[in-house]
Protein backbone atom coordinates (compact mmCIF):
# COMPACT_ATOMS: atom_id res chain seq x y z
CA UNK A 1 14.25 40.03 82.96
CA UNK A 2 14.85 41.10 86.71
CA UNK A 3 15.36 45.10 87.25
CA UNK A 4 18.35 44.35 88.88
CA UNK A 5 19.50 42.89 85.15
CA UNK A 6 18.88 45.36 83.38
CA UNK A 7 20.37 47.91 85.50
CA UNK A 8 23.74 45.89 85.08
CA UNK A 9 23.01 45.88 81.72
CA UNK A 10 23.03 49.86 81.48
CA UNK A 11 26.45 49.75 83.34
CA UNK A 12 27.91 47.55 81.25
CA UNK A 13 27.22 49.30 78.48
CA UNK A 14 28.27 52.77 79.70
CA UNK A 15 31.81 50.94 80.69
CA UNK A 16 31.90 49.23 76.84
CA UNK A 17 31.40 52.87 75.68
CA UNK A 18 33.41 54.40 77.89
CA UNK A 19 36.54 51.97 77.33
CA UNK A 20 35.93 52.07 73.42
CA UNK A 21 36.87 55.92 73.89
CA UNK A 22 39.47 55.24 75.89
CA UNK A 23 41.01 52.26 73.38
CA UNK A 24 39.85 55.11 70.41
CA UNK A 25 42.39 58.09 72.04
CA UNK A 26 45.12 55.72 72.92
CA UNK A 27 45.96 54.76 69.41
CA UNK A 28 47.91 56.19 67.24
CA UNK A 29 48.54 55.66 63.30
CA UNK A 30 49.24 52.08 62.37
CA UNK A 31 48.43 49.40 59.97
CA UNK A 32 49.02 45.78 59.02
CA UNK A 33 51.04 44.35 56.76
CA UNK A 34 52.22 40.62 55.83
CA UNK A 35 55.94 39.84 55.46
CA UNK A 36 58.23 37.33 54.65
CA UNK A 37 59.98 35.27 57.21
CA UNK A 38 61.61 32.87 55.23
CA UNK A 39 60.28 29.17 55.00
CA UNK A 40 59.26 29.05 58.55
CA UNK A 41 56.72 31.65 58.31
CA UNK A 42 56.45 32.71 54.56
CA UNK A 43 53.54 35.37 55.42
CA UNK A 44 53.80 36.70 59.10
CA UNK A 45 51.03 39.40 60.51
CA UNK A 46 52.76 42.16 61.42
CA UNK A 47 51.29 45.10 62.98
CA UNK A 48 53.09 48.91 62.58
CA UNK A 49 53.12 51.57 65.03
CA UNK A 50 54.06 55.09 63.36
CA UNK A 51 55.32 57.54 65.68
CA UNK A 52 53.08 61.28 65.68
CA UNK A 53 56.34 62.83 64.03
CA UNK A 54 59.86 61.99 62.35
CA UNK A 55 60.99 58.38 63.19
CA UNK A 56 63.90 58.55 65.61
CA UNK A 57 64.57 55.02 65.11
CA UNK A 58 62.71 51.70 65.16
CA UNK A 59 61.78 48.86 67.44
CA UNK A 60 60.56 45.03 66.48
CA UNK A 61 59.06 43.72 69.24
CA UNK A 62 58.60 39.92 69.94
CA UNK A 63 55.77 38.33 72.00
CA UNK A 64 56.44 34.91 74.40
CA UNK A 65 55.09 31.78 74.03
CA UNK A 66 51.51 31.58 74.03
CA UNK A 67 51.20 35.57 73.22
CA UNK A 68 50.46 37.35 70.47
CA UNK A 69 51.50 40.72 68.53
CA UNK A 70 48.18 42.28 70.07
CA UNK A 71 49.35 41.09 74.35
CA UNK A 72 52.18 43.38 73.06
CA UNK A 73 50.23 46.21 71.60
CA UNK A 74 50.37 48.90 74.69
CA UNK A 75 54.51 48.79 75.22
CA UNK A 76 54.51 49.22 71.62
CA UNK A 77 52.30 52.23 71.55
CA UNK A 78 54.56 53.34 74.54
CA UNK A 79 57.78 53.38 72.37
CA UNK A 80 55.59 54.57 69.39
CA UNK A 81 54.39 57.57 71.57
CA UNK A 82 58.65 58.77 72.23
CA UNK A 83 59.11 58.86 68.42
CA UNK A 84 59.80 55.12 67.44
CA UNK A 85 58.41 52.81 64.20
CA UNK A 86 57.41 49.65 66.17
CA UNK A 87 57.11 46.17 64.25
CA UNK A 88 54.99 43.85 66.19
CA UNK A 89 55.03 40.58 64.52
CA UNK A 90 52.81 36.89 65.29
CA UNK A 91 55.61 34.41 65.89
CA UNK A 92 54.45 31.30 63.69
CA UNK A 93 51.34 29.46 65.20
CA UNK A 94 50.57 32.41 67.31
CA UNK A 95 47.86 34.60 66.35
CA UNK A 96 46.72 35.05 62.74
CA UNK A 97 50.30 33.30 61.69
CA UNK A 98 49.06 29.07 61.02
CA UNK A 99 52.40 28.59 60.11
CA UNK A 100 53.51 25.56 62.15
CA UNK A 101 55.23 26.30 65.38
CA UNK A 102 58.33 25.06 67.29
CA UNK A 103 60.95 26.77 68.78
CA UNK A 104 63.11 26.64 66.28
CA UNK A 105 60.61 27.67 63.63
CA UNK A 106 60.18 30.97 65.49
CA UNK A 107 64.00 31.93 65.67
CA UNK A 108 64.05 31.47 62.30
CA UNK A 109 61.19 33.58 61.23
CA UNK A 110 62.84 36.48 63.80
CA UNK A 111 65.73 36.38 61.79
CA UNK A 112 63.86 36.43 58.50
CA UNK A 113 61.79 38.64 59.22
CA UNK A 114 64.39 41.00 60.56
CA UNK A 115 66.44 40.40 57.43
CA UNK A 116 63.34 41.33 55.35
CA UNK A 117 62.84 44.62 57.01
CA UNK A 118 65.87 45.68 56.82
CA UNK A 119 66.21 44.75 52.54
CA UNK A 120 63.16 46.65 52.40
CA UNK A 121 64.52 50.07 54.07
CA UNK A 122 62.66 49.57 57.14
CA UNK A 123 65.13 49.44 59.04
CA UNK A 124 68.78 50.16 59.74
CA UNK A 125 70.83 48.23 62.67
CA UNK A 126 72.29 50.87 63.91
CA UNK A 127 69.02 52.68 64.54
CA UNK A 128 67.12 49.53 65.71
CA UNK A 129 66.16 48.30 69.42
CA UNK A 130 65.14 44.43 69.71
CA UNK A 131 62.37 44.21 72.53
CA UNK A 132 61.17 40.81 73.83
CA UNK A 133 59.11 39.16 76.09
CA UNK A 134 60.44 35.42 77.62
CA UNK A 135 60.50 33.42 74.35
CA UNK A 136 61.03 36.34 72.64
CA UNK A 137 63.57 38.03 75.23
CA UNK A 138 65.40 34.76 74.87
CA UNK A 139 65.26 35.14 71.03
CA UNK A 140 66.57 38.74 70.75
CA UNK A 141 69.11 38.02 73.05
CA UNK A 142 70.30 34.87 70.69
CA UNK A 143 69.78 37.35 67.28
CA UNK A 144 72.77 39.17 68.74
CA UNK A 145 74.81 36.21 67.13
CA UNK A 146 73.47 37.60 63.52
CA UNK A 147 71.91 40.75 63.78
CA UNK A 148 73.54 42.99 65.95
CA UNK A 149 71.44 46.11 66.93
CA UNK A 150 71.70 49.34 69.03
CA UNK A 151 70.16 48.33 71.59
CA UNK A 152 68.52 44.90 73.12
CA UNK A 153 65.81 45.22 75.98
CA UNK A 154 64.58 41.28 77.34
CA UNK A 155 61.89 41.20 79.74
CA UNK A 156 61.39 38.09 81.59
CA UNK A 157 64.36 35.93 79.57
CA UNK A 158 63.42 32.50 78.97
CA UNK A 159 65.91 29.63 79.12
CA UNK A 160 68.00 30.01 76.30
CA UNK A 161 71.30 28.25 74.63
CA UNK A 162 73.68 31.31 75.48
CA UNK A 163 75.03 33.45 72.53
CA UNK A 164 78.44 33.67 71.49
CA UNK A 165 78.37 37.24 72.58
CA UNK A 166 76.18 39.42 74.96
CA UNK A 167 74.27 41.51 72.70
CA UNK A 168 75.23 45.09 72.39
CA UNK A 169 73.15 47.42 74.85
CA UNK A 170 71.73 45.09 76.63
CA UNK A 171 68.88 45.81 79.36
CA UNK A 172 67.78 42.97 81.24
CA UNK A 173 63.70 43.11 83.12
CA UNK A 174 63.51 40.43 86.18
CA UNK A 175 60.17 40.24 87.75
CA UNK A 176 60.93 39.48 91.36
CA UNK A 177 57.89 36.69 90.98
CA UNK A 178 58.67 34.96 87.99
CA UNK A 179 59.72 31.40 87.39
CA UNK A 180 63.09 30.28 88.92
CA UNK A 181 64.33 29.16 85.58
CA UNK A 182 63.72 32.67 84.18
CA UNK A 183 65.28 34.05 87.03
CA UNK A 184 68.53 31.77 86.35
CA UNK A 185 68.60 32.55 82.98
CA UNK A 186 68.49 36.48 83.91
CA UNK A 187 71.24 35.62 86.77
CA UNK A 188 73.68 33.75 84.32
CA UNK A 189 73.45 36.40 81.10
CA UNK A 190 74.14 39.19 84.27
CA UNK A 191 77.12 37.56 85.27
CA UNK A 192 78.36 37.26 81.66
CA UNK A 193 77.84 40.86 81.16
CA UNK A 194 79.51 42.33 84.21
CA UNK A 195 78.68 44.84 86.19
CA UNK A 196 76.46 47.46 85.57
CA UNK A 197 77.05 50.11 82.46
CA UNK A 198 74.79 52.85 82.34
CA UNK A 199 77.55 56.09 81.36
CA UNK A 200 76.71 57.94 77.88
CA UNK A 201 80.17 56.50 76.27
CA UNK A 202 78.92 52.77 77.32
CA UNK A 203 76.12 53.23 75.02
CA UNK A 204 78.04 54.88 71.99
CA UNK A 205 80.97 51.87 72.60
CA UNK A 206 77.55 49.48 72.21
CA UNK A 207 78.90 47.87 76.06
CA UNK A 208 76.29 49.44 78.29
CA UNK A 209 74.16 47.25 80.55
CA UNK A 210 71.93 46.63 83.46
CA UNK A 211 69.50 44.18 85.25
CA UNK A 212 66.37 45.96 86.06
CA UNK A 213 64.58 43.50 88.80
CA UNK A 214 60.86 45.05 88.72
CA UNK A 215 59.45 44.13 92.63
CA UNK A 216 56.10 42.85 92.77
CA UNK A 217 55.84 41.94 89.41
CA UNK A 218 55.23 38.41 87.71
CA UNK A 219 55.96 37.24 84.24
CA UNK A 220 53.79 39.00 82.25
CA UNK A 221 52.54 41.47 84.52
CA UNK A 222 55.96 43.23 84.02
CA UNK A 223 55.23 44.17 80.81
CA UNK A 224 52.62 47.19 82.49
CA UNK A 225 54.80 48.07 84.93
CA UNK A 226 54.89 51.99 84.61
CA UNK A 227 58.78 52.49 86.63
CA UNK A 228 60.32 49.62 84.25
CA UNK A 229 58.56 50.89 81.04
CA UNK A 230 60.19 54.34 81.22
CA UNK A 231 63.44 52.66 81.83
CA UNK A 232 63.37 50.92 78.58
CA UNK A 233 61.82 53.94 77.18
CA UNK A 234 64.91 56.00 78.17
CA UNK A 235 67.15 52.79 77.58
CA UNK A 236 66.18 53.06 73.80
CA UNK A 237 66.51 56.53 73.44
CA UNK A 238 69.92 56.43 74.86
CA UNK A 239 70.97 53.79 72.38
CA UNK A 240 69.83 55.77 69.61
CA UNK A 241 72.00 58.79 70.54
CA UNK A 242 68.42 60.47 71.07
CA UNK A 243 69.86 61.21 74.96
CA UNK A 244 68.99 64.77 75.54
CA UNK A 245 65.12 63.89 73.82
CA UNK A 246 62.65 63.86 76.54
CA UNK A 247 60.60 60.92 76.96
CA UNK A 248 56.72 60.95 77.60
CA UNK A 249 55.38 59.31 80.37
CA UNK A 250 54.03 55.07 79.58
CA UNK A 251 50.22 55.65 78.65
CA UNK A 252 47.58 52.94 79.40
CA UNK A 253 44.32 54.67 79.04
CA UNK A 254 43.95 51.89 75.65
CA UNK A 255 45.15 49.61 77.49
CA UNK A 256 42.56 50.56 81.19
CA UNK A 257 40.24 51.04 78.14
CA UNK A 258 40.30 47.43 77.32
CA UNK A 259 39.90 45.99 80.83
CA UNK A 260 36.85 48.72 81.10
CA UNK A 261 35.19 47.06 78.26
CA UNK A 262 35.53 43.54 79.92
CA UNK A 263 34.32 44.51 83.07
CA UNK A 264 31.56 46.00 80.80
CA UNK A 265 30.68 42.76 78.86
CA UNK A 266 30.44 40.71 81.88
CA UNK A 267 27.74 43.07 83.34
CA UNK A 268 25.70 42.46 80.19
CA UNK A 269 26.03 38.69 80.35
CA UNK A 270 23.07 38.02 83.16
CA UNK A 271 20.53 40.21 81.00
CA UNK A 272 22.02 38.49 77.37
CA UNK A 273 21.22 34.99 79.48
CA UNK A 274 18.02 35.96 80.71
CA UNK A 275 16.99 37.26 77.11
CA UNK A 276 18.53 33.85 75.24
CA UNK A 277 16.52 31.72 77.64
CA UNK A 278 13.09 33.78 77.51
CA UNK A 279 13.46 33.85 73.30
CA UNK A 280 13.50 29.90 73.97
CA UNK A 281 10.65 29.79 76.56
CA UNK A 282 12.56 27.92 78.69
CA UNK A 283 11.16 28.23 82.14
CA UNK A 284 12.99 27.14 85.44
CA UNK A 285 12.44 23.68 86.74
CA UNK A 286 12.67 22.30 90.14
CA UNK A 287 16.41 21.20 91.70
CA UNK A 288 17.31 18.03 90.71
CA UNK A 289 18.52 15.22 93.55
CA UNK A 290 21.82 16.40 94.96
CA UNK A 291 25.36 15.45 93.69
CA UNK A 292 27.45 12.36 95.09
CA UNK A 293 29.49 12.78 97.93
CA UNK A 294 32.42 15.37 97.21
CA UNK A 295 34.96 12.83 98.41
CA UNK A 296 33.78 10.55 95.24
CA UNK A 297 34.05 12.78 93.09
CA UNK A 298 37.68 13.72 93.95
CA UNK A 299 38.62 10.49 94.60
CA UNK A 300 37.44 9.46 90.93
CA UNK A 301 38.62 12.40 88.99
CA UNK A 302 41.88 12.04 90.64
CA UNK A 303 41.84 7.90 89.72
CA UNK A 304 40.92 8.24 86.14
CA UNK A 305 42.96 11.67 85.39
CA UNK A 306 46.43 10.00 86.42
CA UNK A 307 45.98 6.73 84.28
CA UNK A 308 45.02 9.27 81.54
CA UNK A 309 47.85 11.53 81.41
CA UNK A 310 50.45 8.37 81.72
CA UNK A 311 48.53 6.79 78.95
CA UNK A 312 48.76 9.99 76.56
CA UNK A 313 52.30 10.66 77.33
CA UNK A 314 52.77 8.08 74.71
CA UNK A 315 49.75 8.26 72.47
CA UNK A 316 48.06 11.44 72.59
CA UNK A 317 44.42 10.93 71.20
CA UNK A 318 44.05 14.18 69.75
CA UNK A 319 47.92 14.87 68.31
CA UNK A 320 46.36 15.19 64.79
CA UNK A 321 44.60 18.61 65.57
CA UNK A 322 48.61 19.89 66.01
CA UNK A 323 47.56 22.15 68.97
CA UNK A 324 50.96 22.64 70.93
CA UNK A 325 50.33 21.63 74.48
CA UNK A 326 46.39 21.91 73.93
CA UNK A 327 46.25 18.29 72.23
CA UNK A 328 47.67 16.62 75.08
CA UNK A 329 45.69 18.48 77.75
CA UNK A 330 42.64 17.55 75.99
CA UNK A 331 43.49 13.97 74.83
CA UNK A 332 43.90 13.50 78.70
CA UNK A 333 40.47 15.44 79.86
CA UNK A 334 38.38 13.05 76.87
CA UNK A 335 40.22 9.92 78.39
CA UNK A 336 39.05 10.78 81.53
CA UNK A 337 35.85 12.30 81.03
CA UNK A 338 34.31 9.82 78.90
CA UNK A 339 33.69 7.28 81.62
CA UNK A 340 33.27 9.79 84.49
CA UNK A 341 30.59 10.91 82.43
CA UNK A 342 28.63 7.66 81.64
CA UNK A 343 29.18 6.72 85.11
CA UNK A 344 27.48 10.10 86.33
CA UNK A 345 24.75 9.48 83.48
CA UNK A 346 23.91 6.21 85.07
CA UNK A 347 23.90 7.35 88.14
CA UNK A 348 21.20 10.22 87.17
CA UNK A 349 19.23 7.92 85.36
CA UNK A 350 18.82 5.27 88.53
CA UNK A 351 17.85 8.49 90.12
CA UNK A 352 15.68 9.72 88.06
CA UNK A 353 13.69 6.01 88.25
CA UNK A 354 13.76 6.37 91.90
CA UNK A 355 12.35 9.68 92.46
CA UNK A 356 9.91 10.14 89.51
CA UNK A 357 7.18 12.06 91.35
CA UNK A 358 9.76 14.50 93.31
CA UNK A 359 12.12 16.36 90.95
CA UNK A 360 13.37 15.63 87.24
CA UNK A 361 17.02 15.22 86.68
CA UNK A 362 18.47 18.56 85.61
CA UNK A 363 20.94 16.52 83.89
CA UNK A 364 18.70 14.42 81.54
CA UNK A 365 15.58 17.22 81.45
CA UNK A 366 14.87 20.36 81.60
CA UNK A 367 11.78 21.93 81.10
CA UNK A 368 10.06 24.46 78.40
CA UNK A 369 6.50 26.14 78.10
CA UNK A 370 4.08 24.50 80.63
CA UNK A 371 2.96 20.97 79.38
CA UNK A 372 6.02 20.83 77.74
CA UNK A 373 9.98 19.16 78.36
CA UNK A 374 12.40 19.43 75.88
CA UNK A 375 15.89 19.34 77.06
CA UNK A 376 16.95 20.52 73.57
CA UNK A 377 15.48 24.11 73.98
CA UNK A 378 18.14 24.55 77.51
CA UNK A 379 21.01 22.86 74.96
CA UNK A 380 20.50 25.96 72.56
CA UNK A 381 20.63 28.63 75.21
CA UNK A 382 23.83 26.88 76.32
CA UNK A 383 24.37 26.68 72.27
CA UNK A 384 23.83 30.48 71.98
CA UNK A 385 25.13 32.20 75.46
CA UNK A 386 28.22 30.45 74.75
CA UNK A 387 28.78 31.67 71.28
CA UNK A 388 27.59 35.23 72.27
CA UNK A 389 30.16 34.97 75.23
CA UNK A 390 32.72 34.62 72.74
CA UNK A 391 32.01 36.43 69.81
CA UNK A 392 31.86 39.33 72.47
CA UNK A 393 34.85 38.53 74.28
CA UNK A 394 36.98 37.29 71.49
CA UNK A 395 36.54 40.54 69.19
CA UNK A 396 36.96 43.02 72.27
CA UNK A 397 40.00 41.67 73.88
CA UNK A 398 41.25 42.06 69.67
CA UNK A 399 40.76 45.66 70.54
CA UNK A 400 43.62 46.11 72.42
CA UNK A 401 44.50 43.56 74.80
CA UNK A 402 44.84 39.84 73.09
CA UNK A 403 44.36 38.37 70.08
CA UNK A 404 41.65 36.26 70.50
CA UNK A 405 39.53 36.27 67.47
CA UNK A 406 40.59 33.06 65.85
CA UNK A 407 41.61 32.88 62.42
CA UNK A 408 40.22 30.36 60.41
CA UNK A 409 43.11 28.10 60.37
CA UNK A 410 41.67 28.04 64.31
CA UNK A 411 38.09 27.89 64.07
CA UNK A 412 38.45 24.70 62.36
CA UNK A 413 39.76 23.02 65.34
CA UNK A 414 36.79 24.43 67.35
CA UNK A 415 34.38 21.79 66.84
CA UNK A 416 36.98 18.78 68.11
CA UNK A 417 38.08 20.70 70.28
CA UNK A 418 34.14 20.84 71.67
CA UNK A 419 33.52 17.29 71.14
CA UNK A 420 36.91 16.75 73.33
CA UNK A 421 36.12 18.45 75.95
CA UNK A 422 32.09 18.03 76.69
CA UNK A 423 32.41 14.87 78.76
CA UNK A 424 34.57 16.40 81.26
CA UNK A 425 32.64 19.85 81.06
CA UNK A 426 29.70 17.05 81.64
CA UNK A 427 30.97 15.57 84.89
CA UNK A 428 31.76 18.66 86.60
CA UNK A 429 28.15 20.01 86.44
CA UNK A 430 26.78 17.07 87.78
CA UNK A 431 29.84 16.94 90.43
CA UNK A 432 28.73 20.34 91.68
CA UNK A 433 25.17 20.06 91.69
CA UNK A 434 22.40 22.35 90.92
CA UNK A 435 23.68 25.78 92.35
CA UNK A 436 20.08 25.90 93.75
CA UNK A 437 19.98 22.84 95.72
CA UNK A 438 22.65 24.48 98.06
CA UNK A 439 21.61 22.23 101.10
CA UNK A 440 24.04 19.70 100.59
CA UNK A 441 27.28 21.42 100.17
CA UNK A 442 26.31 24.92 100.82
CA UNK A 443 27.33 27.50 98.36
CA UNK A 444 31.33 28.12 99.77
CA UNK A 445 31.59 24.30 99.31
CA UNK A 446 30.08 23.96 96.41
CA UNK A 447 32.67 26.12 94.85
CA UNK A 448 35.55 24.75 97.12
CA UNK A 449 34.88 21.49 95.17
CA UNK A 450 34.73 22.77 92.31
CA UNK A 451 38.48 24.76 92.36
CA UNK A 452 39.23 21.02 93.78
CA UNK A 453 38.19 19.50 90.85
CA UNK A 454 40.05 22.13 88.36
CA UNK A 455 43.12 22.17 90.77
CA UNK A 456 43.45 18.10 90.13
CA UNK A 457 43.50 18.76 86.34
CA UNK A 458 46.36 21.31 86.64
CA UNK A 459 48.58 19.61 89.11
CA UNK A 460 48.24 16.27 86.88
CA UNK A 461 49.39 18.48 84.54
CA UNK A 462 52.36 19.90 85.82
CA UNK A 463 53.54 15.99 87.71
CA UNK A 464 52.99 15.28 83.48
CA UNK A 465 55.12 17.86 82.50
CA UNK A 466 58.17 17.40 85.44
CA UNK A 467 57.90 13.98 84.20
CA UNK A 468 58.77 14.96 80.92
CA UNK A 469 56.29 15.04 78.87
CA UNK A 470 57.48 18.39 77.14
CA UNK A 471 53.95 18.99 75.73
CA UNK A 472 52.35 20.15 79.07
CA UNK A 473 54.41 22.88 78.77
CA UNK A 474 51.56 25.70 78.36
CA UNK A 475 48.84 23.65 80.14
CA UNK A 476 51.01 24.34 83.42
CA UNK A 477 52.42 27.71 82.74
CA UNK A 478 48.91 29.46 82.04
CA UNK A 479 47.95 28.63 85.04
CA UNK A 480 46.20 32.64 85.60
CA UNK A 481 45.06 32.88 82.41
CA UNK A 482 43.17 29.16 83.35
CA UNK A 483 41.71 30.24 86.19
CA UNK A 484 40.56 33.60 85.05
CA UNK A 485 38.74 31.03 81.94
CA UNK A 486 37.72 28.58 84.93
CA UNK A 487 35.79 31.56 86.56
CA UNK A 488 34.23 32.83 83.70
CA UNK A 489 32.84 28.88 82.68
CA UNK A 490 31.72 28.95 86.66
CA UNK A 491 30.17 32.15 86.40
CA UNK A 492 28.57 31.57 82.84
CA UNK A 493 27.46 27.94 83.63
CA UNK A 494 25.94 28.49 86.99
CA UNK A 495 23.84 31.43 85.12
CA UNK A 496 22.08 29.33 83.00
CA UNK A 497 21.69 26.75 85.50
CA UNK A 498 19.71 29.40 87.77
CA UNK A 499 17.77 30.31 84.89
CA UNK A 500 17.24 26.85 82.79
CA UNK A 501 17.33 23.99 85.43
CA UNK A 502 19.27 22.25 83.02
CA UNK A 503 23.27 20.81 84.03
CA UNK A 504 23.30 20.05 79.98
CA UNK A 505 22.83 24.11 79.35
CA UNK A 506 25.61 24.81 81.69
CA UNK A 507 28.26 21.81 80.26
CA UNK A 508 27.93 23.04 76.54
CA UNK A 509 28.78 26.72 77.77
CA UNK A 510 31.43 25.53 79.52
CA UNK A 511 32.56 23.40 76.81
CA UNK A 512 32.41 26.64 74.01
CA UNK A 513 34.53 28.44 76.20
CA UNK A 514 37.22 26.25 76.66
CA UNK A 515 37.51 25.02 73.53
CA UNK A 516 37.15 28.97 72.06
CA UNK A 517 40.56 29.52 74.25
CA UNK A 518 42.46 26.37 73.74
CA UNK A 519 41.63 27.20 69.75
CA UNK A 520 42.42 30.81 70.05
CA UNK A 521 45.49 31.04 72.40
CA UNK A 522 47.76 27.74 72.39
CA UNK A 523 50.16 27.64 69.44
CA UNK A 524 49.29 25.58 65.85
CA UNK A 525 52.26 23.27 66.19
């Protein structure tokens, strides 16, 4: 282990400390509870904030599509901190709820679940704010129909069928970078309201309303905007007839805390790989021939990813794992990577006959203690880095920023979800090379290629999806939240390579990590 390691190491570990505080003094009391939301989610998590003193009214808060009650933990500890009980529920196939999920199934379970609290005393309409995030601004905005409130606050609206009437209190929260059907959405239910109602009789005649546009925001990243969180702070307040009741300033030291700890974990990772690959005595081994010309490789991906997503839009492979939007995105990366793989397996083999004296294939071999080659010893450390990577990752972001420790409903779709997407994982390492036989590409190319490679994937995806094949939907949508993943498998993958000489090391990393996130994030439809 290099010094430079374990100096990063050290860091790392001072920042998981350090944001652990942080998480540790930004929480207040709460606890979790199961209730019923009727038949479409019989036994939904949900997660209670208490406020330090007396309750001055309550808040349910639902997440988007995709999300989770945890994404929504730090605006709930914000309205928890000015003296409100905040529900923050899993919508059905989100999070530790494996109820099945559609979008019906989840305006259902609002409404039960709503209905629920309030049989139980939880709640009283009169004293209760709806808060939502786009699926879930669209459904509080629609609950208006049934369950009128004191107050509704919709940040980011998803398309919605319109209500029969605009909910009472009603604050809207348009990012000025968000989708242009969000923005319509936010544009029409504006119009229907009118103009702008802000006076202290507005909110006691339940009429008042306003369209907050937060600048230099996108979808989510609205949700930690400090200027639009003390709005709908001081929105709810009003609607409670708290008006004169000052309102503390939006915390995010749990929140910083959490991104602390990340930063943290990813400092530890080169020392963690260095240790995982020394415990195997797996030693480095010399570059292997270089990869086929880039333009092959994007020319083939691109040939055998477009068949593949036209094929599954009518039989997708892997519909039986009920994944929402994760069974077709995978269905189309086996399709395609099975053959890119054995063709990039033959090719390495051919290669590997032709140069037998010069270098071994870091595809096929990789070598152990001297005298040795055993390719499986680099497989484990891939085996073993990956499943640290996620263990670690998976129970910190819990903490406070996602919920990404699967429940067991989702582990069970790990291993398929593995198998699925190992081919592909496969091809891209030997695409790119080994990261130390630079002369080729270089190291900016290298990686220029490689965003090629992930970019074709996600625009077949979205040409899949604007053809209308509805189950893209999330594959599309996430695009951040896929690239932050495609860095980490980069970052993670090229690691091992460095330290195992073996492409197999790096495609079974890669592979754990995207099938821990397509398992831990996309809906159980």
């Amino acid at each position: 282990m290099k010094r430079t390691e374990i100096a990063l190491a050290a860091i790392g570990i001072i920042l998981l400390a350090w944001g652990g505080a942080w998480i540790h003094s930004g929480r207040g009391p709460m606890r979790d509870v199961t209730l019923d939301g009727g038949p479409a989610c019989p036994a939904a998590p949900v997660r209670i904030l208490e406020p330090a003193g007396p309750a001055r009214g309550s808040v349910v808060v639902f997440h988007g599509l995709g999300a989770n009650r945890i994404i929504m933990l730090t605006i709930g500890q914000q309205f928890a901190a000015a003296g409100f009980r905040v529900f923050l529920p899993d919508g059905p196939g989100h999070g530790n709820d494996s109820a099945p999920f559609s979008f019906a199934a989840y305006e259902s379970c609002a409404g039960g679940l709503l209905a629920t609290l309030q049989r139980l005393g939880e709640i009283t309409p009169q004293h209760t704010v709806l808060l939502g995030h786009s699926l879930g601004a669209a459904l509080v905005v629609r609950l208006a129909d049934d369950f009128p409130t004191a107050a509704t606050i919709a940040v980011a609206t998803a398309p919605l069928i319109p209500p029969r009437r605009i909910p009472a209190n009603l604050l809207l929260v348009a990012p000025q970078f968000d989708m242009p059907a969000v923005l319509n959405t936010e544009a029409h239910l504006a119009s229907a309201a009118g103009a702008e109602r802000t006076a202290p009789e507005d909110f006691l005649e339940l009429r008042a309303f306003r369209l907050l546009p937060v600048p230099r925001r996108s979808h989510t990243s609205a949700l930690f905007d400090s200027t639009a969180a003390r709005i709908m702070l001081r929105w709810a307040v009003d609607a409670v007839g708290a008006s004169i009741v000052p309102i503390p300033a939006p915390g995010y030291r749990a929140f910083t805390g959490g991104w602390l700890g990340i930063l943290g974990i990813l400092l530890l990772f080169p020392a963690i790989a260095s240790a995982v690959v020394c415990l195997f005595g797996v030693h480095e081994v010399q570059p292997g021939p270089p990869p086929p010309q880039p333009r092959l490789s994007v020319l083939s991906w691109t040939a055998l990813m477009v068949p593949a997503a036209i094929l599954c839009a009518r039989w997708t492979l892997l519909a039986p794992l009920h994944i929402y939007s994760a069974d077709y995105l995978c269905s189309v990366l086996l399709l395609a990577g099975i053959p890119l793989a054995f063709g990039y397996a033959m090719q390495a083999r051919r290669r590997r006959r032709s140069l037998p004296a010069r270098a071994d294939d870091s595809l096929l071999r990789s070598r152990s203690s001297p005298g040795s080659s055993s390719p499986l010893a680099a497989i484990m450390c891939g085996v073993i880095v990956g499943l640290l990577a996620i263990l670690a990752a998976g129970g910190w972001l819990n903490l406070q920023l996602a919920e990404l420790w699967p429940a067991a409903a989702r582990w069970g779709r790990f291993p398929f979800l593995f198998v699925a997407l190992f081919p592909i994982c496969f091809s891209e390492e030997y695409a790119l090379g080994d990261p130390g036989a630079l002369a080729a590409l270089g190291r900016v190319g290298r990686f220029a290629l490689f965003l090629l490679l992930r970019a074709i994937v996600w625009l077949v995806m979205l040409g899949a999806w604007y053809s209308g094949v509805s189950s893209a939907l999330l594959a599309t949508i996430f695009l951040l939240f896929l690239a932050a993943l495609s860095l980490g498998q980069r970052f993670g993958a090229d690691a091992l390579r460095h330290r195992t000489g073996s492409a197999l090391a790096g495609a079974v990393f890669n592979a754990i990590l995207g099938a821990w996130f397509l398992a831990a994030v996309f809906p159980l439809a």
